[in-house]
Protein backbone atom coordinates (compact mmCIF):
# COMPACT_ATOMS: atom_id res chain seq x y z
CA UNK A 1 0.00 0.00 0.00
CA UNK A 2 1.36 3.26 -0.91
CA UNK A 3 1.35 6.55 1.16
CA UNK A 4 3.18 9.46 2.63
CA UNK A 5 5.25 9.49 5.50
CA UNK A 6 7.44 12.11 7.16
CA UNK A 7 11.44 12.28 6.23
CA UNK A 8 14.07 13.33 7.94
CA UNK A 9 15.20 14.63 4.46
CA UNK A 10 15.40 18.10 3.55
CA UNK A 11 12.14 17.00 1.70
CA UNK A 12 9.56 16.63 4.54
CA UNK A 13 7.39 14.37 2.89
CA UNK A 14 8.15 11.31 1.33
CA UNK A 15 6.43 8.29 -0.91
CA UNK A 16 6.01 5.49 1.42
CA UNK A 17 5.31 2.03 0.27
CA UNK A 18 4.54 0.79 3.56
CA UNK A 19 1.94 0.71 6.25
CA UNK A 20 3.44 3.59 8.52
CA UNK A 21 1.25 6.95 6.93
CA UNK A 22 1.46 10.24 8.09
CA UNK A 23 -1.47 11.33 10.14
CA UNK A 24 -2.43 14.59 7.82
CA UNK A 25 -0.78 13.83 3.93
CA UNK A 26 -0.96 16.68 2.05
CA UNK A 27 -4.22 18.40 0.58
CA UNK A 28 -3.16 21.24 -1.13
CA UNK A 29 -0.68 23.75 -2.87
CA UNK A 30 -0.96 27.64 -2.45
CA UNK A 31 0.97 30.28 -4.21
CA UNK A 32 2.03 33.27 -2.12
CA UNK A 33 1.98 35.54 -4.94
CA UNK A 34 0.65 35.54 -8.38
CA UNK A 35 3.32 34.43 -11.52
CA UNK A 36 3.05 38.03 -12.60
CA UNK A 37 5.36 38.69 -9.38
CA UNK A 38 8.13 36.71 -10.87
CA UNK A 39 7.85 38.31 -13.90
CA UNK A 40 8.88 41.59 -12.86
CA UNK A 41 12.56 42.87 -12.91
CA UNK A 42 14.74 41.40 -10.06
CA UNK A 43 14.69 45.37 -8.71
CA UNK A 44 10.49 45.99 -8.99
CA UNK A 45 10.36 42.22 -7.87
CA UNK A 46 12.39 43.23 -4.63
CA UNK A 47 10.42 46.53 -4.27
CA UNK A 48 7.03 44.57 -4.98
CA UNK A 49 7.85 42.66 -2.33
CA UNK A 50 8.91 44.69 0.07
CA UNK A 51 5.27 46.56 0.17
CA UNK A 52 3.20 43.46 -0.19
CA UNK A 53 2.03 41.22 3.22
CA UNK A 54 1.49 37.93 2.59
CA UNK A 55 -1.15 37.07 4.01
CA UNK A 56 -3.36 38.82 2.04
CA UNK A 57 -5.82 37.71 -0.06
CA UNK A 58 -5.62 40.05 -3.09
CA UNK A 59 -3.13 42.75 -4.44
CA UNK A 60 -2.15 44.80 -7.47
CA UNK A 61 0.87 45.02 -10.07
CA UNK A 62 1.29 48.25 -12.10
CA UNK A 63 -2.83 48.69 -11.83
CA UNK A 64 -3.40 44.85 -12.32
CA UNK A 65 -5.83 43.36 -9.52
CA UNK A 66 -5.37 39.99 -8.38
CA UNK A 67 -7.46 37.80 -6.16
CA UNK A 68 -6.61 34.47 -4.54
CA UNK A 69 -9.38 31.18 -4.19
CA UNK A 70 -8.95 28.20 -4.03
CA UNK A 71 -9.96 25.65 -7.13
CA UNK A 72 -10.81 22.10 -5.71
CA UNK A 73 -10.55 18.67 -7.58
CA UNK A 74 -12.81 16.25 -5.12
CA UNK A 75 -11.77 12.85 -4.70
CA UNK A 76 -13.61 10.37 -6.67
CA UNK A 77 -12.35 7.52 -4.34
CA UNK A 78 -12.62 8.73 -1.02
CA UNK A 79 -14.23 12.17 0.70
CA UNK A 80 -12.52 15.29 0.28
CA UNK A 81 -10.76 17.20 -2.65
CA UNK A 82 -7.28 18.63 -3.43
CA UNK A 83 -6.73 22.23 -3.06
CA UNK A 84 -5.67 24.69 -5.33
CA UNK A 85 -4.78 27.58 -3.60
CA UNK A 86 -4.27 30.11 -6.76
CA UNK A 87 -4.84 33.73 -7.87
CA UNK A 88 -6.89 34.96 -10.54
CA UNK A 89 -6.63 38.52 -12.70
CA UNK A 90 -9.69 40.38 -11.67
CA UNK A 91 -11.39 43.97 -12.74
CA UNK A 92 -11.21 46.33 -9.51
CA UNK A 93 -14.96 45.76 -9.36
CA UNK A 94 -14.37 42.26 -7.97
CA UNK A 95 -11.30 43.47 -5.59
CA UNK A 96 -14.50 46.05 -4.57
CA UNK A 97 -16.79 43.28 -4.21
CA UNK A 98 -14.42 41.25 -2.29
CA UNK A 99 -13.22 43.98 0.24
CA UNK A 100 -17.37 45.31 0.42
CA UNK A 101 -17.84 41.61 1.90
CA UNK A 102 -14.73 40.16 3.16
CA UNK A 103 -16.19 40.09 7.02
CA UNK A 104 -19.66 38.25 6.07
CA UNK A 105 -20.46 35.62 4.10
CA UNK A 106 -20.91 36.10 0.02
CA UNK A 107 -22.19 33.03 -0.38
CA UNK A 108 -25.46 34.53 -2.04
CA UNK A 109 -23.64 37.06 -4.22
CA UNK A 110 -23.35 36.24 -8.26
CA UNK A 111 -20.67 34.78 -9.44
CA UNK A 112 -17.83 36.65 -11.10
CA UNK A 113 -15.08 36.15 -13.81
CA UNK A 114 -11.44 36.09 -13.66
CA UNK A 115 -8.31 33.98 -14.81
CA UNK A 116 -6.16 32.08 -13.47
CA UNK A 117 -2.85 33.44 -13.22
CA UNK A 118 -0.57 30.54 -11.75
CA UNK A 119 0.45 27.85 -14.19
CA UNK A 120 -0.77 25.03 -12.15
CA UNK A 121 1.83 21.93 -12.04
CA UNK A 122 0.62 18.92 -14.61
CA UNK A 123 -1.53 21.91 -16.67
CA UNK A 124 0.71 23.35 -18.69
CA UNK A 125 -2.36 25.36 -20.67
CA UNK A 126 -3.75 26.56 -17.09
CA UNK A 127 -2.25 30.13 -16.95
CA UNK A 128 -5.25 32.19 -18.17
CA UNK A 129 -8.05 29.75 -17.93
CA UNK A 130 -11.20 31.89 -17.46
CA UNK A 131 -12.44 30.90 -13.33
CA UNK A 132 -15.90 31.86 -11.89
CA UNK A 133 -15.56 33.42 -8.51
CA UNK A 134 -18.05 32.57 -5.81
CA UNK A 135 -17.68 34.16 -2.78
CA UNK A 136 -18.31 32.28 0.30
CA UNK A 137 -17.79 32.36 3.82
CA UNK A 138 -15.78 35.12 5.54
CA UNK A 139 -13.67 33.01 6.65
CA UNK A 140 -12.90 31.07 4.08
CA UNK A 141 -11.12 32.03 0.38
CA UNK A 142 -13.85 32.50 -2.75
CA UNK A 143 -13.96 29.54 -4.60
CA UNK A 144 -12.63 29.50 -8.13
CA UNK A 145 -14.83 27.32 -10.83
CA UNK A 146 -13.08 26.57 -14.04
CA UNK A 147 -16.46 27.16 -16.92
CA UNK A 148 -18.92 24.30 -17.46
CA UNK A 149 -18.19 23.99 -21.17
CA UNK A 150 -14.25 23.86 -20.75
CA UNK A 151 -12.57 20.96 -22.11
CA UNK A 152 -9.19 21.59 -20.83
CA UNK A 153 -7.85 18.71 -18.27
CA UNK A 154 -8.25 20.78 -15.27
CA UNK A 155 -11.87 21.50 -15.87
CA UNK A 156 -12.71 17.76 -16.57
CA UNK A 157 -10.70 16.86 -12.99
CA UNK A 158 -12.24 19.27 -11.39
CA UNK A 159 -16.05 18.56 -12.19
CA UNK A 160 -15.37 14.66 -12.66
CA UNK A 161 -12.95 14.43 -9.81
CA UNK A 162 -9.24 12.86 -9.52
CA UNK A 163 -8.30 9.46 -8.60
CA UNK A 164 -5.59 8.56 -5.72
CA UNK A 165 -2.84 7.82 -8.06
CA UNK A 166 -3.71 11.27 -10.01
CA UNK A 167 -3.41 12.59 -5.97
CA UNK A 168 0.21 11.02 -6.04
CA UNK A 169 1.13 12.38 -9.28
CA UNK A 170 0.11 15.58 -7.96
CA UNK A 171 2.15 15.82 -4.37
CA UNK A 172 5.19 14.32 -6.41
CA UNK A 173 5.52 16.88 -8.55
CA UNK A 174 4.87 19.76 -6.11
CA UNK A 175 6.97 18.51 -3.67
């Protein structure tokens, strides 16, 4: 039986093929900044950087808005999904939208469009994907939905669900 276990590598996590599993494996991957960020001149990267906090949920670059949500693949073998924790371009209106309800819960608001802007590991065609945003919870990141009538691989996992070797692929290549 395969699973993940913790190393005393400089890699904490590592493919087990045994019985002895970590307690919590991996769910997710989050980006602390938008690709855009590395984009930028070493100098504007540095000075980007310098004004931004991390742990905020959206931010600008030269008049650019970005957002971050989190894009879930559910499990199709067992409960729960993986987690995409990525930012998507938005208009200000949506940054608006956001900060006029970021302390109560959105959950009935419309949804709203952005796109991605991480290239998401094992979707090479992912950076600029139109997303749906839903607001939710106020404690909780909006929830990014990749369009109905998209075809591209991410779409298809993420309304049909990924398989636990598709999970392993995932964490091997992140980690």
């Amino acid at each position: 039986m395969a699973g993940w276990k913790k190393s005393r590598s400089a890699n904490p996590w590592t493919l087990a093929t045994d019985l002895e599993l970590l307690e919590s494996p991996p769910t997710g991957f989050t980006w602390q900044v938008p690709d855009e960020v590395w984009a930028l001149d070493e100098k504007s990267r540095k000075n980007w950087f310098l004004q931004f906090d991390s742990s905020y949920e959206w931010c600008s670059i030269d008049d650019r808005w970005f957002l971050r949500g989190d894009l879930e693949l559910p499990y199709t073998d067992r409960p729960g999904a993986w987690k995409w924790g990525v930012w998507c371009e938005v208009d200000d209106s949506v940054i608006d939208k956001y900060a006029e309800l970021e302390d109560v819960d959105g959950s009935n608001e419309p949804r709203m469009s952005g796109k991605l802007a991480c290239k998401i590991p094992l979707h090479p065609d992912s950076l600029g994907l139109p997303v749906e945003i839903q607001l939710v919870a106020a404690d909780r990141r909006p929830e990014l939905f990749l369009p109905m009538n998209s075809v591209d691989l991410l779409a298809m996992e993420q309304r049909h669900g990924i398989e636990y070797e598709r999970y392993q692929e995932i964490v091997a290549i992140i980690l």
